[in-house]
Protein backbone atom coordinates (compact mmCIF):
# COMPACT_ATOMS: atom_id res chain seq x y z
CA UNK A 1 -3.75 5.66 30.02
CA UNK A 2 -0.39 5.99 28.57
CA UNK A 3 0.54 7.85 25.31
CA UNK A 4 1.64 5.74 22.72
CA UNK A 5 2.55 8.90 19.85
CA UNK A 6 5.47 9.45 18.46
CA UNK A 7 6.84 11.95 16.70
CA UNK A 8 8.58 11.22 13.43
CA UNK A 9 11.66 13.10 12.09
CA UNK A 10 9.55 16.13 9.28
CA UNK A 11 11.94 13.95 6.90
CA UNK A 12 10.52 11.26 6.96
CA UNK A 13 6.95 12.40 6.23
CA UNK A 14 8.57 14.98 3.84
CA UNK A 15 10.37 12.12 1.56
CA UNK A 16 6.97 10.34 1.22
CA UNK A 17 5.09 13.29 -0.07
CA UNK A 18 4.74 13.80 -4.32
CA UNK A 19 2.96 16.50 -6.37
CA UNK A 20 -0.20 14.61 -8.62
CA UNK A 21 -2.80 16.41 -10.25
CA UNK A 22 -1.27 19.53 -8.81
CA UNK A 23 -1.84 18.43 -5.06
CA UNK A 24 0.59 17.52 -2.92
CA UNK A 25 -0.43 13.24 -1.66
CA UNK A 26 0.97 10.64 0.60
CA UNK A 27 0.48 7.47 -1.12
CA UNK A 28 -1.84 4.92 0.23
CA UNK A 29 0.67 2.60 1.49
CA UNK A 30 2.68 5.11 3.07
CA UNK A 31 0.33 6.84 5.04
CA UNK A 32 -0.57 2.93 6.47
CA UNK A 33 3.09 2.74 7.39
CA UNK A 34 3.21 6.31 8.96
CA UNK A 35 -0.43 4.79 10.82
CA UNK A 36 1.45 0.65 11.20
CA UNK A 37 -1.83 -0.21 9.64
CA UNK A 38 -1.39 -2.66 6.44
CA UNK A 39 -2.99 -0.84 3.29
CA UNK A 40 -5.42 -2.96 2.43
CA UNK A 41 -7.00 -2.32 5.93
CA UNK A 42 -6.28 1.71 5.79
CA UNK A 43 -8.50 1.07 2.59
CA UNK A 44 -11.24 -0.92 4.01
CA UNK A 45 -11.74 1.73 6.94
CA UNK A 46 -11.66 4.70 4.74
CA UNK A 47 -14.26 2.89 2.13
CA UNK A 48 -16.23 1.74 4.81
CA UNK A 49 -16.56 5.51 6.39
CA UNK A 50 -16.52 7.88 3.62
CA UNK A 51 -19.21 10.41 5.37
CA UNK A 52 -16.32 10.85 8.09
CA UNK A 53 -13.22 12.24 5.86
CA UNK A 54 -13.94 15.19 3.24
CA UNK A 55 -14.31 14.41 -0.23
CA UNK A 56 -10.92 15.56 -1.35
CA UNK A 57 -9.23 12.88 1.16
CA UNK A 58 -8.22 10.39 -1.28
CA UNK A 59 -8.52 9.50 -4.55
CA UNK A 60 -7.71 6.74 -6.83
CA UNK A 61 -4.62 7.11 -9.67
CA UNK A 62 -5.40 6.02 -13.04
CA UNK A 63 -3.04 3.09 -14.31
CA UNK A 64 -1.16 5.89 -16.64
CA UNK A 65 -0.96 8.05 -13.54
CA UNK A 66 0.50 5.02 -11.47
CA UNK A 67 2.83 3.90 -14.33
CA UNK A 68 4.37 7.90 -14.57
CA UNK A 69 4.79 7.86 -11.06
CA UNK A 70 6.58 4.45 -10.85
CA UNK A 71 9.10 5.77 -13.58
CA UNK A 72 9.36 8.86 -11.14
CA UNK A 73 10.52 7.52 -8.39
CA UNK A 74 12.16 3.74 -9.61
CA UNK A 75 10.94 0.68 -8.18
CA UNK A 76 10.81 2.42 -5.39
CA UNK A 77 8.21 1.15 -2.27
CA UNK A 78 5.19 1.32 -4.42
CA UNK A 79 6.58 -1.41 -6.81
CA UNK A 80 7.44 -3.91 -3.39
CA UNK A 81 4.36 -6.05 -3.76
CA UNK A 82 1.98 -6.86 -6.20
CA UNK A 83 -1.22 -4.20 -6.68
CA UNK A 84 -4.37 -4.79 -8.23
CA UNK A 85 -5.30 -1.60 -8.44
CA UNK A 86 -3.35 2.10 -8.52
CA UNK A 87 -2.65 3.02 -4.78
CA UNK A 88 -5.47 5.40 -3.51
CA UNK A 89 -4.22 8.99 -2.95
């Protein structure tokens, strides 16, 4: 079977990485790009098996926390389509 990984440039990974609540987190919908996954599907699978990641694996922002972090970084990627919710962590 053939081996379909790639390795990214550390830049990439590196540029979508912020500091929140004193960790360092790849937002939801960048770590489903990283995966070419859609979010909503990351999401699903990680909700849908939460006794396989560790309980510090993600975690949801509050609106204030999403808001702050918007201003942060502009309208940057997070601001490209229309969330319900804060992105998970």
């Amino acid at each position: 079977m053939a081996d379909n990984k790639t390795v990214l440039p550390s830049e990439v990974i590196e540029n979508k990485i912020y500091l929140i609540r004193g960790q360092k987190v790849i937002l939801d919908s960048d770590r489903a790009e990283l995966y070419g996954v859609e979010t909503k599907l990351l999401n699903k699978a990680v909700s849908r098996n939460q006794g396989r990641f560790p309980s510090d694996f993600a975690f949801r922002l509050t609106h204030q926390e999403f808001a702050d972090l918007r201003f942060q970084i502009g309208t940057s990627n997070i601001g490209r389509t229309y969330r319900r919710e804060p992105p998970r962590i």
